[in-house]
Protein backbone atom coordinates (compact mmCIF):
# COMPACT_ATOMS: atom_id res chain seq x y z
CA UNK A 1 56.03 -20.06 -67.55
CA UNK A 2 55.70 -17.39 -70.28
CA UNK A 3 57.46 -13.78 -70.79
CA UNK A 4 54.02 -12.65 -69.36
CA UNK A 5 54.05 -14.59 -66.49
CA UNK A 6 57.56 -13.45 -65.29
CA UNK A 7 57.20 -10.09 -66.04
CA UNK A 8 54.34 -9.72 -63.63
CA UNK A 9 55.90 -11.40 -61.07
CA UNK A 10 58.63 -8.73 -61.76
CA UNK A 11 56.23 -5.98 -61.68
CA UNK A 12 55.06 -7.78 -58.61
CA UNK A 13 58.24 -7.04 -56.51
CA UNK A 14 58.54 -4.06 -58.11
CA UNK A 15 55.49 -2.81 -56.29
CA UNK A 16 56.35 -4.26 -53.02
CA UNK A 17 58.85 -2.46 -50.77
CA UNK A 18 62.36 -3.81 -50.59
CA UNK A 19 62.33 -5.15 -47.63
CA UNK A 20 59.49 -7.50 -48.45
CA UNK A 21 61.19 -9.18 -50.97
CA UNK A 22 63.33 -11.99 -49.69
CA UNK A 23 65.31 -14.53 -50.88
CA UNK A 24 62.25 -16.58 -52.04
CA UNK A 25 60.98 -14.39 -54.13
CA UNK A 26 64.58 -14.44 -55.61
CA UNK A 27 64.60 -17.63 -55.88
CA UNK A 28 61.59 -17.87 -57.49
CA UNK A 29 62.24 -15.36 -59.87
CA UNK A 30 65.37 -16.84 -61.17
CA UNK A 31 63.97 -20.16 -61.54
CA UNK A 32 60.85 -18.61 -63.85
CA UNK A 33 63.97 -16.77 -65.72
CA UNK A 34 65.91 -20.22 -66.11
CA UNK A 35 62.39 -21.98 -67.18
CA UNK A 36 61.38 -19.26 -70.08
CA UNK A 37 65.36 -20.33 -71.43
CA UNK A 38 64.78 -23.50 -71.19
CA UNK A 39 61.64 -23.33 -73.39
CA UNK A 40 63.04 -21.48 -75.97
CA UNK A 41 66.05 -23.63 -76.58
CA UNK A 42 63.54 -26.74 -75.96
CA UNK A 43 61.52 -25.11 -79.53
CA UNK A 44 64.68 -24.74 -80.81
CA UNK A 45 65.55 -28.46 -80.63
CA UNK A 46 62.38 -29.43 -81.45
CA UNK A 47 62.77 -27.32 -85.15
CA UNK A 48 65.98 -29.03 -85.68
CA UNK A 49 64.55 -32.07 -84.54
CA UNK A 50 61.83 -32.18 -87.40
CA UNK A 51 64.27 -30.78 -89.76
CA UNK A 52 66.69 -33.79 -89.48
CA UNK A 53 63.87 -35.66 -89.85
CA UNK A 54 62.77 -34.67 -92.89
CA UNK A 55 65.78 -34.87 -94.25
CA UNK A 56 66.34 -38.43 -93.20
CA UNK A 57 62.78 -38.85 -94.71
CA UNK A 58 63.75 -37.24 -97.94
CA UNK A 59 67.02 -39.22 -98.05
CA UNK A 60 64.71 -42.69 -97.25
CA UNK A 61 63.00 -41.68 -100.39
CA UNK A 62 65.72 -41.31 -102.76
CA UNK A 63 67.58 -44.48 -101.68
CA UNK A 64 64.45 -46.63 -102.09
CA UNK A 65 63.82 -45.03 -104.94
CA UNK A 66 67.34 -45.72 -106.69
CA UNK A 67 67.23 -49.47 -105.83
């Protein structure tokens, strides 16, 4: 899920009285919180991912090239 999505299920409970909002919706919240994480740090990995290998790439290159 995106920032978007999770902040209108926030705004969503934010509307809705207290006592309406139950342990599910809790639970549901903190799992879209603990998904939007893990999607950033999954693009992270995947920039060093291609980074490494380019360099690997780069470092292929030279080495073939020297021999």
């Amino acid at each position: 899920m995106t920032l978007k999505v999770t902040a209108l299920i926030i705004e969503s409970m934010l509307m809705t009285s207290i006592e309406s909002v139950d342990d599910h919706d809790i639970e549901i919240l903190t799992l879209c919180i603990e998904n939007e994480a893990l999607c950033m740090e999954n693009a992270a990995l995947k920039i060093k991912f291609r980074t490494i290998t380019s360099l690997l790439q780069a470092t292929q290159t030279v080495l073939e090239n020297d021999i």
